[in-house]
PDB file of N, CA and C in Angstrom:
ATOM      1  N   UNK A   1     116.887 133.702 199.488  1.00  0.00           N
ATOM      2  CA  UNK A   1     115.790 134.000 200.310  1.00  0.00           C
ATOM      3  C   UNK A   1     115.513 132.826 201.232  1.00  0.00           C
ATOM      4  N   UNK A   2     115.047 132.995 202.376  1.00  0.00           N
ATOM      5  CA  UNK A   2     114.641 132.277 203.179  1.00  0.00           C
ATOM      6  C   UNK A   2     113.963 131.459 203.153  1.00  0.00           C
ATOM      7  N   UNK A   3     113.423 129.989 203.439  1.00  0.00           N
ATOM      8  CA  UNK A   3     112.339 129.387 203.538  1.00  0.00           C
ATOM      9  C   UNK A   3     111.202 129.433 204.175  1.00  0.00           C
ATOM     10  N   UNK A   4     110.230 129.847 204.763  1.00  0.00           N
ATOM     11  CA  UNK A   4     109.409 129.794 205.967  1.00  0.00           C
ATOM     12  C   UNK A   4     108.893 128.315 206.068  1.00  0.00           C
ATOM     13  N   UNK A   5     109.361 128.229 207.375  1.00  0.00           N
ATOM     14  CA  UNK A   5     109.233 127.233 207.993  1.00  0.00           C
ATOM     15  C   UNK A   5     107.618 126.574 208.294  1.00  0.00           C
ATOM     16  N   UNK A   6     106.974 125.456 208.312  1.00  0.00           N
ATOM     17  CA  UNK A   6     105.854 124.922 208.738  1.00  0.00           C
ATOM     18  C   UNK A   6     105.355 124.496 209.925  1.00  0.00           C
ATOM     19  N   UNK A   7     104.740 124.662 210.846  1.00  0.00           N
ATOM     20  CA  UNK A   7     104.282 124.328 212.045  1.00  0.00           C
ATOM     21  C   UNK A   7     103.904 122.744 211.488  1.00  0.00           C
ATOM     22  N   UNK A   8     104.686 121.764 212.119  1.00  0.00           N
ATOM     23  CA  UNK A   8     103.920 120.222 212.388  1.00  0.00           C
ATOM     24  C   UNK A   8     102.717 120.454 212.937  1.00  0.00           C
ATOM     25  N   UNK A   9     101.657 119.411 212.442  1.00  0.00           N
ATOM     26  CA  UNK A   9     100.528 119.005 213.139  1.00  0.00           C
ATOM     27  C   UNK A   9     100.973 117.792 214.310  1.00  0.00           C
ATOM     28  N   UNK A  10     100.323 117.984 215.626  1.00  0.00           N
ATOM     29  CA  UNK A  10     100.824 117.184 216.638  1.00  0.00           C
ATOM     30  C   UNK A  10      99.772 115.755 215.554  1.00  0.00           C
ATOM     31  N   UNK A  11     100.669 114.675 215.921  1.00  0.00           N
ATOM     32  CA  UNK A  11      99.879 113.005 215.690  1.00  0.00           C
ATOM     33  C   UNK A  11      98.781 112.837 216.490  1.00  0.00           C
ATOM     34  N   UNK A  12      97.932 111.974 215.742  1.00  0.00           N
ATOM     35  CA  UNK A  12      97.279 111.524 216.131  1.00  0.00           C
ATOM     36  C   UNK A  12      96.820 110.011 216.746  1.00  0.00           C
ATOM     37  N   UNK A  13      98.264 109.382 216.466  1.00  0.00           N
ATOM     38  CA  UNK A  13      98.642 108.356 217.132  1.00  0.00           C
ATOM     39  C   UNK A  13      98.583 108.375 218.594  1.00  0.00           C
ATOM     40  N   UNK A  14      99.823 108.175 219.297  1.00  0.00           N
ATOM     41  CA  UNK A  14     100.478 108.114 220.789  1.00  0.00           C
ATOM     42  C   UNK A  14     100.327 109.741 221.301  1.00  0.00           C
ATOM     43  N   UNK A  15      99.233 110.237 222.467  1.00  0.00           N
ATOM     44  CA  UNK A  15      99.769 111.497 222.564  1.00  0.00           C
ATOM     45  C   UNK A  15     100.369 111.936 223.712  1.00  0.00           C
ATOM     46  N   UNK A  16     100.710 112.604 224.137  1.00  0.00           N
ATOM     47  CA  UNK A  16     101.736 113.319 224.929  1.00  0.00           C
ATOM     48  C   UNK A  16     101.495 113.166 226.793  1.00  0.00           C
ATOM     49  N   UNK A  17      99.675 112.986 226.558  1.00  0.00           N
ATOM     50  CA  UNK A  17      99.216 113.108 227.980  1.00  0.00           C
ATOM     51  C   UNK A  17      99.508 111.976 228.823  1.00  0.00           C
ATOM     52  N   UNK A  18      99.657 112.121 229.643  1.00  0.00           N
ATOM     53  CA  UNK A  18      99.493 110.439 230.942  1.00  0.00           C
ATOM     54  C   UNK A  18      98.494 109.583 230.641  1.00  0.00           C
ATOM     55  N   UNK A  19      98.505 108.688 230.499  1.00  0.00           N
ATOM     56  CA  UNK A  19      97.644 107.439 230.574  1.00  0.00           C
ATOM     57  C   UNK A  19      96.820 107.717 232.266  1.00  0.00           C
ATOM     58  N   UNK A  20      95.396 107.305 232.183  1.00  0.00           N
ATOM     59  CA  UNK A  20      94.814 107.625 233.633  1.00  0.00           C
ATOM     60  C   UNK A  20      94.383 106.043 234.272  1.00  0.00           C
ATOM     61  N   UNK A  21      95.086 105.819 235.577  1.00  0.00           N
ATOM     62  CA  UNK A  21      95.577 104.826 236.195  1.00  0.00           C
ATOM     63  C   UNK A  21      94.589 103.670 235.680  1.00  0.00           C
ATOM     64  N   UNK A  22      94.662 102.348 235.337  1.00  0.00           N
ATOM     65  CA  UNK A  22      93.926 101.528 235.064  1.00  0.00           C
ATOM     66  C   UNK A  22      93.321 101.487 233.582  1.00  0.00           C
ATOM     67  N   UNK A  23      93.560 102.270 232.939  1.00  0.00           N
ATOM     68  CA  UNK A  23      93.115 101.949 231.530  1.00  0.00           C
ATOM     69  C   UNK A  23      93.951 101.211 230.305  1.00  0.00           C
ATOM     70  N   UNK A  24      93.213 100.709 229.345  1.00  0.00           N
ATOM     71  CA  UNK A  24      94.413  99.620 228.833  1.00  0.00           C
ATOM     72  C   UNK A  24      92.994  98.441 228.545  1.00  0.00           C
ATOM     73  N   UNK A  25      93.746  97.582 229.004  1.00  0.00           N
ATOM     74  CA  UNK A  25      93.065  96.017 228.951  1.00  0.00           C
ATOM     75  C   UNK A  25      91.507  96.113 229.423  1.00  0.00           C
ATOM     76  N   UNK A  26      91.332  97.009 230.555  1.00  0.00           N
ATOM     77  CA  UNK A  26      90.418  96.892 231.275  1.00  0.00           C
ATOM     78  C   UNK A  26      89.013  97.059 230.634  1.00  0.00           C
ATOM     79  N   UNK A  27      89.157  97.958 229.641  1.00  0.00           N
ATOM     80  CA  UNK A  27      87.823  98.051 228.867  1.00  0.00           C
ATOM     81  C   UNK A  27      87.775  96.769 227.724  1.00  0.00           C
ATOM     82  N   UNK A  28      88.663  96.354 227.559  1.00  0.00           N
ATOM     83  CA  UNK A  28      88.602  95.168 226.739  1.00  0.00           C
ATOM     84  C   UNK A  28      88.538  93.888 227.228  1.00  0.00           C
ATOM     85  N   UNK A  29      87.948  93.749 228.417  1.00  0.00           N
ATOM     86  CA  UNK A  29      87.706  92.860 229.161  1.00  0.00           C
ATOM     87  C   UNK A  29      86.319  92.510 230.140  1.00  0.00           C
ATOM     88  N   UNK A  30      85.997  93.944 229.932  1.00  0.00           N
ATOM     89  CA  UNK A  30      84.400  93.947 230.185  1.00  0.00           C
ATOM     90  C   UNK A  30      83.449  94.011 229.155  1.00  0.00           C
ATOM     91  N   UNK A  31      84.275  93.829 227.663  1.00  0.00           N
ATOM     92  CA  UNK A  31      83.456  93.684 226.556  1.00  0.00           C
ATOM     93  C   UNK A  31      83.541  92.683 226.024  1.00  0.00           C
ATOM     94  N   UNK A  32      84.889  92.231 226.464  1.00  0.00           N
ATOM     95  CA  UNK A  32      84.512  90.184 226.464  1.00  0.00           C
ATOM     96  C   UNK A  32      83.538  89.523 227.421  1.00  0.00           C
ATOM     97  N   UNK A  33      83.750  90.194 228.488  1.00  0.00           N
ATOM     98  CA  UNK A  33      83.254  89.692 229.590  1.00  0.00           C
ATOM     99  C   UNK A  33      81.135  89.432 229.591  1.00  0.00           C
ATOM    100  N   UNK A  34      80.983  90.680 228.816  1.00  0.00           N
ATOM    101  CA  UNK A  34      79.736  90.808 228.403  1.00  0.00           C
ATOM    102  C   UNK A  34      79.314  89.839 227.220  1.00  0.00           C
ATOM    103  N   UNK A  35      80.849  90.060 226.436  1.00  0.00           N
ATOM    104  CA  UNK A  35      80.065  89.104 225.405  1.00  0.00           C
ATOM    105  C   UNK A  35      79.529  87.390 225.486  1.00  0.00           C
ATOM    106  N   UNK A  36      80.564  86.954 226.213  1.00  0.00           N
ATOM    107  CA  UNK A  36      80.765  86.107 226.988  1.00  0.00           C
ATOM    108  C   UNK A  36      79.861  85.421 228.294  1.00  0.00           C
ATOM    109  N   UNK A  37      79.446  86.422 228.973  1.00  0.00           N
ATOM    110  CA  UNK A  37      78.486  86.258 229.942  1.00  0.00           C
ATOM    111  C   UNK A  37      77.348  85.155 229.915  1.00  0.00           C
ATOM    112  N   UNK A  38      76.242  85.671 228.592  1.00  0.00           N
ATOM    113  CA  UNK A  38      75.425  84.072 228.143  1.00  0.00           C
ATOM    114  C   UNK A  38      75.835  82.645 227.669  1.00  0.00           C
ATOM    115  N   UNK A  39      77.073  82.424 228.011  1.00  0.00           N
ATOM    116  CA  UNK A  39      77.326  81.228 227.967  1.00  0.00           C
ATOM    117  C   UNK A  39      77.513  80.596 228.735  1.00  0.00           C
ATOM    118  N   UNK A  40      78.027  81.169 230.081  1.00  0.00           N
ATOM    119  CA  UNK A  40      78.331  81.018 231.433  1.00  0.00           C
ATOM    120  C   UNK A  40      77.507  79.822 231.879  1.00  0.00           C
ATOM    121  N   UNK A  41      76.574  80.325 232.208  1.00  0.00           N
ATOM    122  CA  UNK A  41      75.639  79.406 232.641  1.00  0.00           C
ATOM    123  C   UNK A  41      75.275  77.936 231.778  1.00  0.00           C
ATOM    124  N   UNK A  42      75.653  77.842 230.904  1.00  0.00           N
ATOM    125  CA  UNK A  42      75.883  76.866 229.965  1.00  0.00           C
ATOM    126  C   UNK A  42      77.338  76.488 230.259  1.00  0.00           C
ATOM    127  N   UNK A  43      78.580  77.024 230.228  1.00  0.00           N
ATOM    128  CA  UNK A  43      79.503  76.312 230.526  1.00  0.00           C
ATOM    129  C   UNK A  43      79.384  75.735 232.192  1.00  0.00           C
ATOM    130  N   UNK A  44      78.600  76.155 233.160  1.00  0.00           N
ATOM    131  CA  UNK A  44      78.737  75.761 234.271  1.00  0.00           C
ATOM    132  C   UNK A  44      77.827  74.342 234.461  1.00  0.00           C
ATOM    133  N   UNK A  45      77.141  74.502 233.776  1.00  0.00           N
ATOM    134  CA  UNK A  45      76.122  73.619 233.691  1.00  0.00           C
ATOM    135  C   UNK A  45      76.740  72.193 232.727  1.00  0.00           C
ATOM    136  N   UNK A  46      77.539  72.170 231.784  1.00  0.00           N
ATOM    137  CA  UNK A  46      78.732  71.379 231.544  1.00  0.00           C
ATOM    138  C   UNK A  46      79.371  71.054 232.585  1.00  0.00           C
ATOM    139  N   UNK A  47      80.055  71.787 233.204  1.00  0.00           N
ATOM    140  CA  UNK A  47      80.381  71.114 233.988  1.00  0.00           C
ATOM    141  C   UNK A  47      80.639  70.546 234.627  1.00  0.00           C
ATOM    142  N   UNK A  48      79.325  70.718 235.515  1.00  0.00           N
ATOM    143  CA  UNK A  48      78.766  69.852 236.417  1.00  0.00           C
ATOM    144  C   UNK A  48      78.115  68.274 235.977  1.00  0.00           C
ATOM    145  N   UNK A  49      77.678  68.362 234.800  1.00  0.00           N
ATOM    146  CA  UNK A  49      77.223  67.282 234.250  1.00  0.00           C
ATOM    147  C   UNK A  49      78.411  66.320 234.083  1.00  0.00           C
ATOM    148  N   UNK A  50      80.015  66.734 233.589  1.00  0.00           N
ATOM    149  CA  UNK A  50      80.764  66.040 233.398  1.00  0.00           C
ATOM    150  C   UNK A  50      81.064  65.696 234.922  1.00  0.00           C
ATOM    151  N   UNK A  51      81.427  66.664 236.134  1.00  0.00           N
ATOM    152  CA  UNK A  51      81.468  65.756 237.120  1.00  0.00           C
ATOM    153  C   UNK A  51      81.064  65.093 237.563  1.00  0.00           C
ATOM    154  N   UNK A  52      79.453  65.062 237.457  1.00  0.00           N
ATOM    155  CA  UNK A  52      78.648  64.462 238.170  1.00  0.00           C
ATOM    156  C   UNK A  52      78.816  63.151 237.538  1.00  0.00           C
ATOM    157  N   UNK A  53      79.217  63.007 236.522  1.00  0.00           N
ATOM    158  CA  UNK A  53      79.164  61.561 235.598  1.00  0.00           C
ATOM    159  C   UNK A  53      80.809  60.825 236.047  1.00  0.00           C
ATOM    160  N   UNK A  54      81.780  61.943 236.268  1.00  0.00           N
ATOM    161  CA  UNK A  54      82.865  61.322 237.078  1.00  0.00           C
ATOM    162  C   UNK A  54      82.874  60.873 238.179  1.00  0.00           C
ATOM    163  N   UNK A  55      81.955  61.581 238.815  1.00  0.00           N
ATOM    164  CA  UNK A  55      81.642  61.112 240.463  1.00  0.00           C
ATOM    165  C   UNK A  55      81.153  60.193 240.183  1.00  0.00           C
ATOM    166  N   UNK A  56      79.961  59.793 239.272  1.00  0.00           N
ATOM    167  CA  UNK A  56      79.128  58.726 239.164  1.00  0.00           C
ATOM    168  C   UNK A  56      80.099  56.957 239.002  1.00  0.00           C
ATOM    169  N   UNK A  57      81.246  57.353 238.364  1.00  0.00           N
ATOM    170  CA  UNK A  57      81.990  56.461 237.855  1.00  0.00           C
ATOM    171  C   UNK A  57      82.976  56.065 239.291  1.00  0.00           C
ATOM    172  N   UNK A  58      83.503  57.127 240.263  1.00  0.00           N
ATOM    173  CA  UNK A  58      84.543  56.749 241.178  1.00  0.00           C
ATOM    174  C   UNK A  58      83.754  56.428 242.399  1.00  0.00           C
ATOM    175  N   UNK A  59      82.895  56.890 242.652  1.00  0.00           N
ATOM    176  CA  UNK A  59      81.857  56.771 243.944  1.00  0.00           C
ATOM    177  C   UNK A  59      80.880  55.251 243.663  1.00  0.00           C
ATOM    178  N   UNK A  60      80.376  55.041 242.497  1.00  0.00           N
ATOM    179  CA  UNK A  60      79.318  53.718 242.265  1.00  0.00           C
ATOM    180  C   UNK A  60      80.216  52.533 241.833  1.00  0.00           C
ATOM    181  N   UNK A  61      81.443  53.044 240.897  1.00  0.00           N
ATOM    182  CA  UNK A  61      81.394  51.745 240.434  1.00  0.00           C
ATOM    183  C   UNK A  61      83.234  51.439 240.373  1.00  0.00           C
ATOM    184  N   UNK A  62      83.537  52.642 240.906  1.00  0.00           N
ATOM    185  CA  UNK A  62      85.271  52.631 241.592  1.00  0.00           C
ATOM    186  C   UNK A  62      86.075  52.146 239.972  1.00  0.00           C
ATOM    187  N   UNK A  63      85.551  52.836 239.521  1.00  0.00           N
ATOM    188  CA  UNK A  63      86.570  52.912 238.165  1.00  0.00           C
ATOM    189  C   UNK A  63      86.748  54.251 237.270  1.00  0.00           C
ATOM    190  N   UNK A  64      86.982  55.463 238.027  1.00  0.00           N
ATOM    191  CA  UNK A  64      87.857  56.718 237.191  1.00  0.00           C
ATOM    192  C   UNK A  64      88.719  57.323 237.572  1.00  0.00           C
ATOM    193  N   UNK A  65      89.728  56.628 237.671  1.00  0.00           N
ATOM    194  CA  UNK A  65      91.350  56.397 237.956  1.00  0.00           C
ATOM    195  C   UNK A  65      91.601  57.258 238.954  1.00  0.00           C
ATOM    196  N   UNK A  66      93.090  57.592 238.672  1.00  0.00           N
ATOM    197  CA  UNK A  66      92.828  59.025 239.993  1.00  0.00           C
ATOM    198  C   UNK A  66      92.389  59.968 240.640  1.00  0.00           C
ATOM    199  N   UNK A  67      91.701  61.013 239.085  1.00  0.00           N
ATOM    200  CA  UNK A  67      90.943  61.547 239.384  1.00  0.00           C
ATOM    201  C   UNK A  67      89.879  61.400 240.259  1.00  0.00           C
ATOM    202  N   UNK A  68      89.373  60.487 239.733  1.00  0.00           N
ATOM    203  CA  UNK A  68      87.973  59.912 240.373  1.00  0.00           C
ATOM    204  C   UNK A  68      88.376  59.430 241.856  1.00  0.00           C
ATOM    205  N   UNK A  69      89.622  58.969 241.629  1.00  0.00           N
ATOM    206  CA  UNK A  69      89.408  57.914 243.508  1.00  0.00           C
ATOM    207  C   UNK A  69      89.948  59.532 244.387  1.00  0.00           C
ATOM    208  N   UNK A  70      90.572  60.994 243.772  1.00  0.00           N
ATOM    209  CA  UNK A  70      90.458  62.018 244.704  1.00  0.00           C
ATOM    210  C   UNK A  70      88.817  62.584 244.789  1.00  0.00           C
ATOM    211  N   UNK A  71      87.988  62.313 243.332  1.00  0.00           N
ATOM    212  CA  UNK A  71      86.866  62.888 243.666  1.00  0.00           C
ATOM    213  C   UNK A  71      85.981  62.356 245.041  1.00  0.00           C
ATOM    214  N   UNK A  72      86.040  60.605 244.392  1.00  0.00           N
ATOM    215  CA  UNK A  72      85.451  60.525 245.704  1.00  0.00           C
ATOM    216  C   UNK A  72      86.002  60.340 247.256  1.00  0.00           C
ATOM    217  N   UNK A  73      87.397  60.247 247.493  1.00  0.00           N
ATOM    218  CA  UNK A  73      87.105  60.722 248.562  1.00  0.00           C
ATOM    219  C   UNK A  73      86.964  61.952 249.106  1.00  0.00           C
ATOM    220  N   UNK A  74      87.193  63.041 248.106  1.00  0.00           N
ATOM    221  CA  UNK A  74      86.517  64.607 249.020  1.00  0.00           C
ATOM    222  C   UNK A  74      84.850  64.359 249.290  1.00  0.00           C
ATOM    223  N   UNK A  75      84.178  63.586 248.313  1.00  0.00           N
ATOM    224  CA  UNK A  75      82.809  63.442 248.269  1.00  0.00           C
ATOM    225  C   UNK A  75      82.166  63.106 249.362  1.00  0.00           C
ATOM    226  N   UNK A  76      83.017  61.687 250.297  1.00  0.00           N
ATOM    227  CA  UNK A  76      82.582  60.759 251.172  1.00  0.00           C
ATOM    228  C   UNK A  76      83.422  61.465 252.300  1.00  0.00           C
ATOM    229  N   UNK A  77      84.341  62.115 252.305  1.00  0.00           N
ATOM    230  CA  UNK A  77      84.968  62.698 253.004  1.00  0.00           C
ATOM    231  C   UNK A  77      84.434  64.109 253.260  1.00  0.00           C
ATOM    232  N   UNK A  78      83.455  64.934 252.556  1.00  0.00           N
ATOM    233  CA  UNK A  78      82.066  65.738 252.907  1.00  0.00           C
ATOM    234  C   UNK A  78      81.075  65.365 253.452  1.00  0.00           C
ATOM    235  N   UNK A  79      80.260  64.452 252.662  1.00  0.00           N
ATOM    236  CA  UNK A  79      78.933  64.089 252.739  1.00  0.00           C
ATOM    237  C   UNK A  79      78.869  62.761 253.246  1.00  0.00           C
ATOM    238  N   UNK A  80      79.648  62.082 253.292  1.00  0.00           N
ATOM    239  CA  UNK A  80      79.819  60.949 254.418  1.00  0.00           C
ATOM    240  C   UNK A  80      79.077  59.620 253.633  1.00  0.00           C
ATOM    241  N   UNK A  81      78.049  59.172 254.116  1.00  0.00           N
ATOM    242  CA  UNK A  81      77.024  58.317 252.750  1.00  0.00           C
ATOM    243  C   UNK A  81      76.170  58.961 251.997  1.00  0.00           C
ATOM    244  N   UNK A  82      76.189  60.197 251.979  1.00  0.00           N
ATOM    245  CA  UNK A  82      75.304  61.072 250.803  1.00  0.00           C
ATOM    246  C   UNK A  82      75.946  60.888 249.701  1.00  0.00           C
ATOM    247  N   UNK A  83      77.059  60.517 249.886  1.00  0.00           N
ATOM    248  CA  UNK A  83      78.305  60.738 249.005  1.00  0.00           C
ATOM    249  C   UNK A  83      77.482  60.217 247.763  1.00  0.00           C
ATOM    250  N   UNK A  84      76.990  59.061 247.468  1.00  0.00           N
ATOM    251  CA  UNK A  84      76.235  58.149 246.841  1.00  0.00           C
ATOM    252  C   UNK A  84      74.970  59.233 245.923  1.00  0.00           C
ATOM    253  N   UNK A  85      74.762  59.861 246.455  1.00  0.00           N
ATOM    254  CA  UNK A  85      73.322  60.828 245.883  1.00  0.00           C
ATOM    255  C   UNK A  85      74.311  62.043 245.189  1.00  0.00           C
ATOM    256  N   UNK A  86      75.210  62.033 245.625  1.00  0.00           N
ATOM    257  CA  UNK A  86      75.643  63.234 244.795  1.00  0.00           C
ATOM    258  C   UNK A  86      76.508  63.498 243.675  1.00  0.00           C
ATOM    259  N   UNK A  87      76.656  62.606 242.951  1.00  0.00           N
ATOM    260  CA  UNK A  87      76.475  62.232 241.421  1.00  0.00           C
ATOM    261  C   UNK A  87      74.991  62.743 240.513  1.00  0.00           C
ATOM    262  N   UNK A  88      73.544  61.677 241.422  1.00  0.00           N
ATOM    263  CA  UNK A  88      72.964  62.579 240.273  1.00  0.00           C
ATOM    264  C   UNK A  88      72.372  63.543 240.841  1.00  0.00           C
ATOM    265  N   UNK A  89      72.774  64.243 241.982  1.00  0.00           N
ATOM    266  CA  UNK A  89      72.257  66.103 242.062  1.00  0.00           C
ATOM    267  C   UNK A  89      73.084  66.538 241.425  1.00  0.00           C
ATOM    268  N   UNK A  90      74.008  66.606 241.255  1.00  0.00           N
ATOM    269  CA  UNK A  90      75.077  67.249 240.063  1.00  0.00           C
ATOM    270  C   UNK A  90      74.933  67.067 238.627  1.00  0.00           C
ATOM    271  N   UNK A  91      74.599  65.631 238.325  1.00  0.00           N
ATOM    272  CA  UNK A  91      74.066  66.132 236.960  1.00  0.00           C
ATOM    273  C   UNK A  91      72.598  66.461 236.755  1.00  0.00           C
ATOM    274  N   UNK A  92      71.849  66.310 237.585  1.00  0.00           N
ATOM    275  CA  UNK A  92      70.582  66.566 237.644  1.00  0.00           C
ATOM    276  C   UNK A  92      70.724  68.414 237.523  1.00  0.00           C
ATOM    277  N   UNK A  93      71.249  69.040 238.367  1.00  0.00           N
ATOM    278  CA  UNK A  93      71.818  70.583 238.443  1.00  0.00           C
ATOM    279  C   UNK A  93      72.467  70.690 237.224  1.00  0.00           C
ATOM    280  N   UNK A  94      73.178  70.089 236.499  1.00  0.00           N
ATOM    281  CA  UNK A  94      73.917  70.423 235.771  1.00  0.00           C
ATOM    282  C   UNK A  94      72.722  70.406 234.472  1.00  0.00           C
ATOM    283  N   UNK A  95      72.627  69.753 233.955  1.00  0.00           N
ATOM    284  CA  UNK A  95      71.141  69.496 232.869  1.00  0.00           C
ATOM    285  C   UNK A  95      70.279  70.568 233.281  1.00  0.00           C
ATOM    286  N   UNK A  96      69.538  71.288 234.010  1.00  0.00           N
ATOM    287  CA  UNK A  96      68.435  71.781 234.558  1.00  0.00           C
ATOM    288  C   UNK A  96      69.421  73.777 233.990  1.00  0.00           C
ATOM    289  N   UNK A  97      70.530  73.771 234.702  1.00  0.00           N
ATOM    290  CA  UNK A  97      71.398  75.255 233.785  1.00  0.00           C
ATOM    291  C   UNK A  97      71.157  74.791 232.678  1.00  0.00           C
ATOM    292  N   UNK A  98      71.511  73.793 231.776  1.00  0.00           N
ATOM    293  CA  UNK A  98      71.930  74.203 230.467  1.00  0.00           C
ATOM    294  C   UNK A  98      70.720  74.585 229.860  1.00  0.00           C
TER     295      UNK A  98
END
């Protein structure tokens, strides 16, 4: 006698349809992105405090090596003799985010 055969259930894994353009990563990146978000302003605000303390070092007192002797001349090479004040608006800005 015959066997009768069973209809498979389709998976519920991988299914058959097209992927719709852009999906993937993208939702998993606006839920980092969110999670992430309140710190922002705290990491920017780091930031700035560390430059402003690098600027402070290549602009006042000409000692943070390369870095510093490119910081300041974009600095003085912007702001001309402001150059000098803008160390502590930067960390002054920078302290005031965090």
């Amino acid at each position: 006698m015959a066997r009768k055969t069973t209809r498979r259930r389709p998976s519920r894994g991988r299914s058959s349809k097209p992927r719709k353009k852009g999906s993937g990563s993208s939702g998993r990146t606006g839920r980092v992105a969110g999670i992430l978000s309140p710190f922002a302003r705290d990491a920017i605000g780091l930031g700035l405090v560390v430059f402003g303390l690098l600027a402070m070092l290549a602009v006042w007192f000409d000692a943070a090596g390369a870095v510093g002797h490119a910081i300041g001349f974009l600095l003085y090479g912007t702001f001309g003799a402001a150059a000098v004040l803008s160390p502590v608006v930067a960390v002054v800005w920078g302290v005031l985010m965090l």
